[in-house]
N, C-alpha and C. Protein backbone atom coordinates (compact mmCIF):
# COMPACT_ATOMS: atom_id res chain seq x y z
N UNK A 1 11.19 -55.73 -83.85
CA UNK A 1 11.01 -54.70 -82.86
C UNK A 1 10.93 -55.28 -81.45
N UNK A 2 10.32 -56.36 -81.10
CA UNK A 2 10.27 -57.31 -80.20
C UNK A 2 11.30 -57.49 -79.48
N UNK A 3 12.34 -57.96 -80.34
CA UNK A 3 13.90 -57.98 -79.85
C UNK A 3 14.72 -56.90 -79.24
N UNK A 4 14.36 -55.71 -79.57
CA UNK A 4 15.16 -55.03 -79.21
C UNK A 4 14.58 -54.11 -78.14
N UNK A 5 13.21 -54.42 -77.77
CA UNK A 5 12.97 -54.41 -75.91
C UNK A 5 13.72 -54.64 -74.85
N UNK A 6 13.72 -56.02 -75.04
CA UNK A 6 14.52 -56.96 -73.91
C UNK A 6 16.01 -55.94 -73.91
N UNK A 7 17.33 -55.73 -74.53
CA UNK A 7 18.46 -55.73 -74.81
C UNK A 7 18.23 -53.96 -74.30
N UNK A 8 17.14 -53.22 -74.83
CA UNK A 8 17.56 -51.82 -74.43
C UNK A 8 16.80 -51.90 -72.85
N UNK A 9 15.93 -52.61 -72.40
CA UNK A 9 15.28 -52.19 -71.00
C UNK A 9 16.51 -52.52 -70.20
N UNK A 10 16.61 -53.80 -70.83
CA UNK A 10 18.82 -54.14 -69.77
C UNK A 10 19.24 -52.91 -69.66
N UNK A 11 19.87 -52.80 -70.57
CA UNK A 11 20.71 -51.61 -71.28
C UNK A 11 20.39 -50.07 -69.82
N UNK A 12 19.25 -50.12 -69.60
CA UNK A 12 18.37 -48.61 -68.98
C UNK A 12 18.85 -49.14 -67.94
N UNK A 13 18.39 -50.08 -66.88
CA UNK A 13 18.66 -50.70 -66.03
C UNK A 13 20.10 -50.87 -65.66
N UNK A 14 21.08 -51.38 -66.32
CA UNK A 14 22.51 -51.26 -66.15
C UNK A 14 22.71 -49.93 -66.34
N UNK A 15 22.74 -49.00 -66.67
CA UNK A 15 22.50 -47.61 -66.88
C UNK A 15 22.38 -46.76 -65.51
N UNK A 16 21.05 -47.13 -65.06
CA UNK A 16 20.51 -46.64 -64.15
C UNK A 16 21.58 -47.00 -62.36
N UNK A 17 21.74 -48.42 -62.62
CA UNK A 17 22.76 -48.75 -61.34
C UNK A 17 23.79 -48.07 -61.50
N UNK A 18 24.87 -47.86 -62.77
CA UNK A 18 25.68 -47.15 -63.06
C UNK A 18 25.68 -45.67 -62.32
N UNK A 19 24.96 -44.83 -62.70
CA UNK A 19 24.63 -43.28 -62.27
C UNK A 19 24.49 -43.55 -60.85
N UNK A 20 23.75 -44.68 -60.29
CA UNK A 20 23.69 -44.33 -59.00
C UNK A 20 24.71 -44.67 -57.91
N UNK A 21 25.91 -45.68 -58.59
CA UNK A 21 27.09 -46.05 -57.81
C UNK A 21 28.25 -45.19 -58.21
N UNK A 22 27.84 -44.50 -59.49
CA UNK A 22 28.75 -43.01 -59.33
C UNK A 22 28.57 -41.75 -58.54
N UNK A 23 27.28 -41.30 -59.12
CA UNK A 23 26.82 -40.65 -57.76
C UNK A 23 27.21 -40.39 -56.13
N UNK A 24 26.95 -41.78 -55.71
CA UNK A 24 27.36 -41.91 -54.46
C UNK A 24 28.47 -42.07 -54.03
N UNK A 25 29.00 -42.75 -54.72
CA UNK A 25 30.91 -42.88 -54.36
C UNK A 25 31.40 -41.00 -54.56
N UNK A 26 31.09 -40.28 -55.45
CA UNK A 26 31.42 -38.91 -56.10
C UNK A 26 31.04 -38.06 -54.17
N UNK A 27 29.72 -38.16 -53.96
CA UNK A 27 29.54 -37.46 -52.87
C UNK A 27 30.23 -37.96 -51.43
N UNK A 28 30.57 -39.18 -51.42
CA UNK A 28 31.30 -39.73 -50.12
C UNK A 28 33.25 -39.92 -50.49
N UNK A 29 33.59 -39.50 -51.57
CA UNK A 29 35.01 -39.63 -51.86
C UNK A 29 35.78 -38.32 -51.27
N UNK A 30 35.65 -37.59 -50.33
CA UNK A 30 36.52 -37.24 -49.93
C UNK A 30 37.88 -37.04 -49.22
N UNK A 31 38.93 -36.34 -49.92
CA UNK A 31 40.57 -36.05 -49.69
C UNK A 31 40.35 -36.50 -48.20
N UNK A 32 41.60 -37.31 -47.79
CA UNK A 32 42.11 -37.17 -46.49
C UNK A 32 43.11 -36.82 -46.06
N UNK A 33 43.27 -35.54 -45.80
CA UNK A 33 44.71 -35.14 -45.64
C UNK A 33 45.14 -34.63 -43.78
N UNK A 34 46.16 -34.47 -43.88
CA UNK A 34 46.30 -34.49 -42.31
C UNK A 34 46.38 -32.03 -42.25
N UNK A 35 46.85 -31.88 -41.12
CA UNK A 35 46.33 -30.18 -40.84
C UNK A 35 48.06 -29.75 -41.59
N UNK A 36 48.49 -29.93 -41.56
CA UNK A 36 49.83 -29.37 -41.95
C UNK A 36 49.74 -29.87 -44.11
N UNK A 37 49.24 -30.76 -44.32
CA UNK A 37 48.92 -31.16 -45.97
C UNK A 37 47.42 -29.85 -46.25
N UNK A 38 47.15 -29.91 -45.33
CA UNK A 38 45.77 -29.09 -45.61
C UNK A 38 46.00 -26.78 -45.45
N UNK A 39 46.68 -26.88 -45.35
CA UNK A 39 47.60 -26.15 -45.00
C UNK A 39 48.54 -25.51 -46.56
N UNK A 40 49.17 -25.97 -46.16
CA UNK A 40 50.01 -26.56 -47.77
C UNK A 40 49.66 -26.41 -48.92
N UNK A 41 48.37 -26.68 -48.85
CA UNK A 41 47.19 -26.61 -50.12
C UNK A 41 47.03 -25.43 -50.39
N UNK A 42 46.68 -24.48 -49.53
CA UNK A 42 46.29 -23.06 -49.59
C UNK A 42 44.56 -23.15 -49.54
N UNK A 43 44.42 -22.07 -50.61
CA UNK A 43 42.70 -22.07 -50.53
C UNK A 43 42.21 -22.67 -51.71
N UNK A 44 43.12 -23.41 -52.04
CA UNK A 44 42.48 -24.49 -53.45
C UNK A 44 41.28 -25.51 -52.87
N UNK A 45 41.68 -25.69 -51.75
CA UNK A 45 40.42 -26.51 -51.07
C UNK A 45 38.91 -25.87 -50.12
N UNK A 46 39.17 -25.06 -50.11
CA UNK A 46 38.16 -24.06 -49.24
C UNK A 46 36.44 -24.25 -50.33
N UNK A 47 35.98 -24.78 -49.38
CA UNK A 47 34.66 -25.20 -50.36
C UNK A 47 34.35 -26.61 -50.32
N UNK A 48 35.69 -27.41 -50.59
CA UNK A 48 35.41 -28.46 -50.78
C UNK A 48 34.95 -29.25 -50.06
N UNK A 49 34.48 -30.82 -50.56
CA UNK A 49 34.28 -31.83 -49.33
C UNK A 49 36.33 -32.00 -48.87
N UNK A 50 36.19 -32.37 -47.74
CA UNK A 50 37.45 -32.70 -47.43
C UNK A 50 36.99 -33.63 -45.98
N UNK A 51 38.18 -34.45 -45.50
CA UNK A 51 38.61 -35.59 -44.51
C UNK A 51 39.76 -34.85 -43.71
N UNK A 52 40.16 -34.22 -42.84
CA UNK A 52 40.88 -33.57 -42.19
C UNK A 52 41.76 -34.56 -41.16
N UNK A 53 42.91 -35.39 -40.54
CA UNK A 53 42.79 -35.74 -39.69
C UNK A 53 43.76 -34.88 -38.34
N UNK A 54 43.89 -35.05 -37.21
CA UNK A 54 44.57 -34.01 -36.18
C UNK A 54 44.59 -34.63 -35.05
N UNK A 55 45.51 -34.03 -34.07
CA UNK A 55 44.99 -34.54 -32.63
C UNK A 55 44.45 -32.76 -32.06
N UNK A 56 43.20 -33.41 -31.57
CA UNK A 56 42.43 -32.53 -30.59
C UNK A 56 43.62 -31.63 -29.49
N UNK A 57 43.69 -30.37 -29.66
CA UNK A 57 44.72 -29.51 -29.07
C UNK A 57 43.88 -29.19 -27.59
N UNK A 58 45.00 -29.45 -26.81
CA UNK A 58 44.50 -29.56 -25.21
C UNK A 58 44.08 -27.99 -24.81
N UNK A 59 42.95 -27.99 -24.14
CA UNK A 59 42.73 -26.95 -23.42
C UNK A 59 41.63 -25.97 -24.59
N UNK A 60 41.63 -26.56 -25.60
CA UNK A 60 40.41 -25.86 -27.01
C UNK A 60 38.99 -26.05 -27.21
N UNK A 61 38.59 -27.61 -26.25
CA UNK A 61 37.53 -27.98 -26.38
C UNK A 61 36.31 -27.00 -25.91
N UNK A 62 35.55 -26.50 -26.81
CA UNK A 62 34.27 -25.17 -26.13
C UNK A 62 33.37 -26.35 -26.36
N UNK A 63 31.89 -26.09 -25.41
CA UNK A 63 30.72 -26.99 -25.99
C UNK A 63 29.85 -25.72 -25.31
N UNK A 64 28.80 -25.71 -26.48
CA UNK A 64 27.49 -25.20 -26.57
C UNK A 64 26.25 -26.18 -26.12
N UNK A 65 25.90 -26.55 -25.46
CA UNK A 65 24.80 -27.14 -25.52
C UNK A 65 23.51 -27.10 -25.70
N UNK A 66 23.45 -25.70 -25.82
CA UNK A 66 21.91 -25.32 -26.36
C UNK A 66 21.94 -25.37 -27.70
N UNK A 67 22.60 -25.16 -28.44
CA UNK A 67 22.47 -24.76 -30.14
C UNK A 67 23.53 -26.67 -30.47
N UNK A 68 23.46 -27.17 -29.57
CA UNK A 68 24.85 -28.80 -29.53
C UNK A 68 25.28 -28.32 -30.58
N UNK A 69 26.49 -27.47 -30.15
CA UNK A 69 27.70 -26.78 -30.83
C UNK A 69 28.58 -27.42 -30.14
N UNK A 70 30.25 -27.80 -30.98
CA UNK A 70 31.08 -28.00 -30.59
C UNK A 70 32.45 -27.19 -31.44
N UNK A 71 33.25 -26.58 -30.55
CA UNK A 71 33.96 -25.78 -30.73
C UNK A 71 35.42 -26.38 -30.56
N UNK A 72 36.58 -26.32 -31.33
CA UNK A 72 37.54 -27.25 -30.89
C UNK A 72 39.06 -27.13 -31.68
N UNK A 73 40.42 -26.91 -31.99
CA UNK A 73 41.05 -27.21 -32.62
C UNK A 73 41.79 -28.43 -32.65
N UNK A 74 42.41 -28.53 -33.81
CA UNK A 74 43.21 -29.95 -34.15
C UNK A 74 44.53 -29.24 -34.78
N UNK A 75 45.18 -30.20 -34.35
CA UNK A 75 46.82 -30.12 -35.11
C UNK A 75 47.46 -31.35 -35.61
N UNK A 76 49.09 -31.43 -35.67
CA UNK A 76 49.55 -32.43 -36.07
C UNK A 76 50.35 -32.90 -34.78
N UNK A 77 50.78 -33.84 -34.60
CA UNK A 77 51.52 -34.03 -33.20
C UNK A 77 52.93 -33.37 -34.13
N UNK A 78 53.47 -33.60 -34.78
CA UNK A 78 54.80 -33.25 -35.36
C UNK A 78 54.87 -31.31 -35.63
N UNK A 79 53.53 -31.00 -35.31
CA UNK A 79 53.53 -29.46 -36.00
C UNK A 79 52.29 -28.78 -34.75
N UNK A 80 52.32 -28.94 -33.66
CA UNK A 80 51.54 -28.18 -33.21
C UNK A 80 51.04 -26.48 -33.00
N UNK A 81 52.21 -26.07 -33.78
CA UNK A 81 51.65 -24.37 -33.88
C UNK A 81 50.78 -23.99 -34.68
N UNK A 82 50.66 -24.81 -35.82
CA UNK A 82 49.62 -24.64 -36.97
C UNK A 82 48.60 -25.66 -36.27
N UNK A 83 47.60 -24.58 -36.19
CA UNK A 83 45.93 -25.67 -35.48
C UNK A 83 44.91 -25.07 -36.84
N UNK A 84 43.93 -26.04 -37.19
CA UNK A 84 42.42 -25.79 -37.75
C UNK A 84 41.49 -25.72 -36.73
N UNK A 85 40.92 -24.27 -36.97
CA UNK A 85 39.74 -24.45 -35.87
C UNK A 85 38.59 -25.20 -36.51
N UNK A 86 37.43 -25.84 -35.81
CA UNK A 86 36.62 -26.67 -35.93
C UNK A 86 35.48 -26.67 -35.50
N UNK A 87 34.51 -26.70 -36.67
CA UNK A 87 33.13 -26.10 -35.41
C UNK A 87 32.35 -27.39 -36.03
N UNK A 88 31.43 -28.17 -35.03
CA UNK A 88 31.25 -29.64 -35.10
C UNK A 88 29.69 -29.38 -34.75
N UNK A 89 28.26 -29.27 -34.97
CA UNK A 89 26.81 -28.56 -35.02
C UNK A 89 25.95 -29.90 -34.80
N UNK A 90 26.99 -30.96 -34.22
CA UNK A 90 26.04 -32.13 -33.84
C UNK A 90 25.55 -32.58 -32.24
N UNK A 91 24.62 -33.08 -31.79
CA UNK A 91 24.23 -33.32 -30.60
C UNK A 91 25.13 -34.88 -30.64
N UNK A 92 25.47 -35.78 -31.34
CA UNK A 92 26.34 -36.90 -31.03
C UNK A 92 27.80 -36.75 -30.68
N UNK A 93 28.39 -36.58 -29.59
CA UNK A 93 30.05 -36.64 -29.47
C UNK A 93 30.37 -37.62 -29.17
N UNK A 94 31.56 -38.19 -30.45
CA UNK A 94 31.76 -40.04 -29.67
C UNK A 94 32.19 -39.70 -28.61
N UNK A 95 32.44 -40.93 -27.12
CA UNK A 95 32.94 -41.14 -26.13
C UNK A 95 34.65 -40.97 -26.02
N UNK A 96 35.00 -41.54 -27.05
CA UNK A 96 36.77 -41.23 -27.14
C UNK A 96 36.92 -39.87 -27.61
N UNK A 97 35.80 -38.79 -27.64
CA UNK A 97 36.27 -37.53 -28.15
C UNK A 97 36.99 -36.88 -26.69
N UNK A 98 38.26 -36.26 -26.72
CA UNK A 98 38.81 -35.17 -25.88
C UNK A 98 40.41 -34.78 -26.19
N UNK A 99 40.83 -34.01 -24.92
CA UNK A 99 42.10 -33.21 -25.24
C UNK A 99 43.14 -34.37 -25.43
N UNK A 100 43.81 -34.18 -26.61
CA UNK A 100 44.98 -35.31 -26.99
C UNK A 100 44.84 -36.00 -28.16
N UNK A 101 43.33 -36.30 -28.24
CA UNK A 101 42.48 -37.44 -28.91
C UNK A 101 42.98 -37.77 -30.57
N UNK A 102 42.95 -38.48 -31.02
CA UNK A 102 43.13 -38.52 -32.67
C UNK A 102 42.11 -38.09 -33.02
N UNK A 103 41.52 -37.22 -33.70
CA UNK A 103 40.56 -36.82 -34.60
C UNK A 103 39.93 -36.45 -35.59
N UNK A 104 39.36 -37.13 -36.42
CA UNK A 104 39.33 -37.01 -38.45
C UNK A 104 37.91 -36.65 -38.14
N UNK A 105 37.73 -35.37 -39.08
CA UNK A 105 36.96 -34.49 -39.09
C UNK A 105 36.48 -34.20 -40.59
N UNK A 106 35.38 -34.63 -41.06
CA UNK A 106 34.68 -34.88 -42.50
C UNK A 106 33.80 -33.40 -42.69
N UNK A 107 33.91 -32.57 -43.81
CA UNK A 107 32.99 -31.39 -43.89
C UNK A 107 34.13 -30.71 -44.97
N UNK A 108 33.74 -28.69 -44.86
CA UNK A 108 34.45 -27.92 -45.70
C UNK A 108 34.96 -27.11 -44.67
N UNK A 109 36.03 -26.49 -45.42
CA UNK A 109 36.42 -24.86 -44.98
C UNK A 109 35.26 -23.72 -45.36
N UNK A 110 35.26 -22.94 -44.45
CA UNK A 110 34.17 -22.06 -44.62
C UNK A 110 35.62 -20.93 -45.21
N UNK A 111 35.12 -19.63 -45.59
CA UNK A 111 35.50 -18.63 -46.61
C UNK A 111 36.37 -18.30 -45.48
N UNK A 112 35.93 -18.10 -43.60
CA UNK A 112 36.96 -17.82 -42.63
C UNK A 112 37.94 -18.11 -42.19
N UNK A 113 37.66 -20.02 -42.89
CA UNK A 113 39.10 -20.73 -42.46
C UNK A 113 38.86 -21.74 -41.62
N UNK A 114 37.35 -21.67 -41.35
CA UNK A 114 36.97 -22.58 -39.98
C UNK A 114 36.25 -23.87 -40.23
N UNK A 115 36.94 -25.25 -40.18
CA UNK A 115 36.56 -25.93 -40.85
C UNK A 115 35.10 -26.47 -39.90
N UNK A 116 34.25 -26.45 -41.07
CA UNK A 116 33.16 -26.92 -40.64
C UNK A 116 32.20 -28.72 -40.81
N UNK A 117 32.66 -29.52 -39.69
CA UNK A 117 32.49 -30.70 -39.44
C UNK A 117 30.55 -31.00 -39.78
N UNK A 118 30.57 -32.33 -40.83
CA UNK A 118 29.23 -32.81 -40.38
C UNK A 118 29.55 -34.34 -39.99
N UNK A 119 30.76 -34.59 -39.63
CA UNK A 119 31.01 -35.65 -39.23
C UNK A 119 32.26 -35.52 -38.31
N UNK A 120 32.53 -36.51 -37.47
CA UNK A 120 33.47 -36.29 -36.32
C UNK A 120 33.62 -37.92 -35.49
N UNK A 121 34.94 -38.18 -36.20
CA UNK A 121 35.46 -39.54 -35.47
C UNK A 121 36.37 -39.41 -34.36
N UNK A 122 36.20 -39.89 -33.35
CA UNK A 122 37.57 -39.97 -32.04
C UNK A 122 38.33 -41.24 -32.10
N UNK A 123 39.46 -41.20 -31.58
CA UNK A 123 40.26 -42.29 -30.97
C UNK A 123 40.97 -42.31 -29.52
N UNK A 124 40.68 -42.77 -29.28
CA UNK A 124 41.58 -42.67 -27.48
C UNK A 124 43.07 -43.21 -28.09
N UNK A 125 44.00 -42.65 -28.24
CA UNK A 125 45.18 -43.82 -28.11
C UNK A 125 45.30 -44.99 -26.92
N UNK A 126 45.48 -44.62 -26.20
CA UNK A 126 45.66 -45.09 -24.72
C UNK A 126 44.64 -46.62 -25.16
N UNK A 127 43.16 -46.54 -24.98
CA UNK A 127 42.26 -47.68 -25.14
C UNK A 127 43.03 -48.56 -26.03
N UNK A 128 43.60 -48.36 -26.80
CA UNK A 128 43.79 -49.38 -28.37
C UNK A 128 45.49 -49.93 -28.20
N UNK A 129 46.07 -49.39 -27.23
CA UNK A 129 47.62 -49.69 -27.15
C UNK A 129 47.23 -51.26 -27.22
N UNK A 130 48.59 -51.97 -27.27
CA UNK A 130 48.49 -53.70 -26.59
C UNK A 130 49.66 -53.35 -25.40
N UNK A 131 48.61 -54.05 -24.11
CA UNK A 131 49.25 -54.00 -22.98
C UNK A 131 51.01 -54.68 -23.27
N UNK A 132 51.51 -53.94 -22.18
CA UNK A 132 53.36 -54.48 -22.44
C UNK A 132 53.69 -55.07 -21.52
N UNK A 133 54.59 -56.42 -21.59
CA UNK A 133 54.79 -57.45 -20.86
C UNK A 133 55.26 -56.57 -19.16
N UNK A 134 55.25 -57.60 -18.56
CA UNK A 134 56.00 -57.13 -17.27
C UNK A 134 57.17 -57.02 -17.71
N UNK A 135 57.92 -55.87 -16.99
CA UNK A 135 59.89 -56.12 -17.09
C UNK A 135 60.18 -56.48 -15.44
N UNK A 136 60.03 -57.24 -14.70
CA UNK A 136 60.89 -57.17 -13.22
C UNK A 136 61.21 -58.56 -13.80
N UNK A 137 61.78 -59.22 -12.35
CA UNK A 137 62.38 -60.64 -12.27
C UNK A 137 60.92 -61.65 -12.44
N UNK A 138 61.11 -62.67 -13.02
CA UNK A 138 60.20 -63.94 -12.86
C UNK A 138 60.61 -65.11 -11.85
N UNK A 139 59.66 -64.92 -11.17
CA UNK A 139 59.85 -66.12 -9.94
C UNK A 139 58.69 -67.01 -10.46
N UNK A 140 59.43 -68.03 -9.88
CA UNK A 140 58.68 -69.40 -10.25
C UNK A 140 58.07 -70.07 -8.96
């Protein structure tokens, strides 16, 4: 009886890490699809966790600052007539967030259609280019 302590408390223990690195991967594995794939889908996804990505559509940005609401659509650069609206309920806006911006947007579709962000990444394009050589003449 002795013996078979040791081998099942393992056993619970490997067990136990198990459930909890499924768990967590299960709640942070969400689809990343871009607004035109999300789209596409229909309402098979409405509910779900989902990864959205878009560029921020110029001239959409609303901000609330009393309730730090952020109000906003995204599109595809290749498809800009189809936009997701976006409602973002955090007081943090990264610094590269604005009109143009790349933007992947983590949360669900609400039943209206309006995807609702608890997470919100920016990119500046512009910041991240690599500068381009001079083109004139080289004098020596």
């Amino acid at each position: 009886m002795k013996r078979l302590r040791f081998p099942i408390g393992i056993a619970a223990i490997l067990g136990a890490i198990g459930w909890l690195v499924l768990s967590s991967t299960a709640s942070t594995g969400a689809y990343y699809v871009t607004v035109t794939e999300l789209f596409a889908k229909g309402d098979i996804v409405k509910g779900r966790p989902l990864r959205v990505s878009g560029h921020v559509v110029t001239g959409s940005i609303q901000r609330e600052t009393q309730r730090a609401e952020l109000r906003f659509q995204i599109a595809d650069p290749g498809n800009p007539d189809r936009t997701l609206p976006v409602i973002y309920r955090h007081a943090a806006v990264p610094d590269t967030f604005k009109d143009g911006a790349e933007a992947v947007v983590e949360g669900r579709i609400s039943a209206e259609g309006v995807f609702e962000a608890k997470t919100l990444f920016a990119k500046c394009p512009s910041k991240y280019e690599a500068k381009q050589p001079p083109t004139g003449p080289v004098s020596s």
